[in-house]
C-alpha atoms as a PDB file:
ATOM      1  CA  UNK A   1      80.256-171.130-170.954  1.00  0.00           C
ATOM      2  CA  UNK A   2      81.687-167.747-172.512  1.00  0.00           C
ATOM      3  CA  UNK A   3      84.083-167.791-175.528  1.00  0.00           C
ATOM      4  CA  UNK A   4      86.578-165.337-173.051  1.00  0.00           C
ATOM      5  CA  UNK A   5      86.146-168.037-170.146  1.00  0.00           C
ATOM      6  CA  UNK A   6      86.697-171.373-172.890  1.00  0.00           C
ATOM      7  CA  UNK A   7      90.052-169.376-174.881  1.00  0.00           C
ATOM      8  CA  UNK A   8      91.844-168.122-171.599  1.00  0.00           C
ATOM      9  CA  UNK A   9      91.542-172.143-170.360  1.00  0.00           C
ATOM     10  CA  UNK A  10      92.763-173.591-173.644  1.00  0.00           C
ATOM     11  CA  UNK A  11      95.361-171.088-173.584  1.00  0.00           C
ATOM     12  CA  UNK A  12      96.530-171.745-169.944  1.00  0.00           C
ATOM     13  CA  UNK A  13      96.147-175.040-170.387  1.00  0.00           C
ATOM     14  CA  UNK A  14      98.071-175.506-173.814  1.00  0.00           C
ATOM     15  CA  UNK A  15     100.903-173.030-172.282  1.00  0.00           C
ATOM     16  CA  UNK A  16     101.126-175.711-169.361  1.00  0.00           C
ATOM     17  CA  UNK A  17     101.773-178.797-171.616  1.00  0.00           C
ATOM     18  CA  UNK A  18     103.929-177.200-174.388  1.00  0.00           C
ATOM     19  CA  UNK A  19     106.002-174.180-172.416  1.00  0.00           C
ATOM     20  CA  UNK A  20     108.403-173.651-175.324  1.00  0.00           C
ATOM     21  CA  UNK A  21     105.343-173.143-177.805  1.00  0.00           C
ATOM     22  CA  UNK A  22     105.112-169.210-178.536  1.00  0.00           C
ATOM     23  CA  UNK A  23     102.206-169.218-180.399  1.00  0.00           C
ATOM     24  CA  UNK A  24     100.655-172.717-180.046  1.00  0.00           C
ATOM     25  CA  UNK A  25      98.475-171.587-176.831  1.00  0.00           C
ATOM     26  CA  UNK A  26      97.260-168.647-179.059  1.00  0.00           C
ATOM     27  CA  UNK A  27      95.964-170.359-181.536  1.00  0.00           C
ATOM     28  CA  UNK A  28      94.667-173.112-179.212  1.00  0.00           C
ATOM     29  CA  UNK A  29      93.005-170.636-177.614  1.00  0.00           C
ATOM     30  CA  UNK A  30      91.285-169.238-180.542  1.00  0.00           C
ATOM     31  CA  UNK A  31      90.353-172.674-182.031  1.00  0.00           C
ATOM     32  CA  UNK A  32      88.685-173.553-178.715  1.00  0.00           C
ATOM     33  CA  UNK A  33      86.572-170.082-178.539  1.00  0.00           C
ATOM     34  CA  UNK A  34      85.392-170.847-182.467  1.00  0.00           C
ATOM     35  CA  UNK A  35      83.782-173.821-180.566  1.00  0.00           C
ATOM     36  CA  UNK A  36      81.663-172.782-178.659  1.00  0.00           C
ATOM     37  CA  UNK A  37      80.861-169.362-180.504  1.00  0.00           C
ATOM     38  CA  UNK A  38      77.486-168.665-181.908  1.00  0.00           C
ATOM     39  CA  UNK A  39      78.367-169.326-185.583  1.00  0.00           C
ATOM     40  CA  UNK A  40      77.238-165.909-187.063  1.00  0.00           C
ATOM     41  CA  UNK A  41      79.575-163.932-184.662  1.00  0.00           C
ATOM     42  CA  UNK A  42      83.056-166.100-185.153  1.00  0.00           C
ATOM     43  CA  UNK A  43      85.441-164.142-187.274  1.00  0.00           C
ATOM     44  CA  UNK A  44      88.711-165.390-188.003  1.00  0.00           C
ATOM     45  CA  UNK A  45      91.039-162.796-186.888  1.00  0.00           C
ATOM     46  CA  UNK A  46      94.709-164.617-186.928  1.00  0.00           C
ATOM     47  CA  UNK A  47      96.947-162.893-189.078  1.00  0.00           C
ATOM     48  CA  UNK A  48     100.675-162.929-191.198  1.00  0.00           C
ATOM     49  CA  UNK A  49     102.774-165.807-189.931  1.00  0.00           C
ATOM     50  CA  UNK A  50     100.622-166.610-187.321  1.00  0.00           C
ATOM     51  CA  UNK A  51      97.978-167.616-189.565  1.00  0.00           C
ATOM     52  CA  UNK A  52      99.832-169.223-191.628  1.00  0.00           C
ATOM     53  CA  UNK A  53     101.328-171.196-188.817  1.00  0.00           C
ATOM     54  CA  UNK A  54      97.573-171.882-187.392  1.00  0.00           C
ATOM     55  CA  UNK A  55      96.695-173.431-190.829  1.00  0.00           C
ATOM     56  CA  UNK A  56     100.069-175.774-190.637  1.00  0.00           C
ATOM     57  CA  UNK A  57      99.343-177.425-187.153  1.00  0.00           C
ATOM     58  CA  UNK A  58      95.236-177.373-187.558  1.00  0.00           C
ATOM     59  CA  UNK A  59      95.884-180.687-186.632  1.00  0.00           C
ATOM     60  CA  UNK A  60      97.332-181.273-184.194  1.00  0.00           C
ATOM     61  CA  UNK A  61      96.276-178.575-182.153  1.00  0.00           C
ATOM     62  CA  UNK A  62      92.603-179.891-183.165  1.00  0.00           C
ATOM     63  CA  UNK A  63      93.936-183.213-181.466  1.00  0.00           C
ATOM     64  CA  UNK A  64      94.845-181.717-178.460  1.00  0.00           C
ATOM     65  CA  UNK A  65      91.796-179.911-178.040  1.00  0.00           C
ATOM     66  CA  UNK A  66      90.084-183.104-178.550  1.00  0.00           C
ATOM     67  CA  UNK A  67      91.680-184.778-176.132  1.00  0.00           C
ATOM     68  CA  UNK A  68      91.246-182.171-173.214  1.00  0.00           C
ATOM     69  CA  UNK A  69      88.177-180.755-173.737  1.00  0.00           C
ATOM     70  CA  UNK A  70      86.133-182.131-170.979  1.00  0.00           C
ATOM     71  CA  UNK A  71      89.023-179.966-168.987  1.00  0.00           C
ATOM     72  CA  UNK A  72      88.400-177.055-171.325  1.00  0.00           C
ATOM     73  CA  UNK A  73      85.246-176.692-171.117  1.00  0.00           C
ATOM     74  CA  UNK A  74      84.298-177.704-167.194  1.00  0.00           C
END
């Protein structure tokens, strides 16, 4: 499973079930890569509003993740 492979689902995916999101599928996409990256490679590389809104909806976006990543990551 490749970080590239794992963020363009979550994004897809996330796009899908919230279509008047702008930046939610971004930063769902991101949040699902960090998953499965090998921990001394991930850099955080959101920035201005956009990580500011990532650090806002954490959450919920964590949620959703949660919730489909058998989908995700298949």
């Amino acid at each position: 499973m490749s970080t590239e492979s794992v963020r363009a689902t979550a994004e897809n995916m996330y796009r899908v079930a919230h279509p008047g999101d702008r930046h939610g599928a971004v930063i769902a996409g991101c949040r699902a890569a960090a998953r499965v990256a090998d921990l001394d490679h991930a850099v955080g590389f959101t920035i201005g509003a956009l990580a500011v809104e990532e650090q806002g909806r954490a959450a919920e976006i964590d949620a959703w993740l949660d919730h489909n990543w058998a989908r995700i990551a298949s």
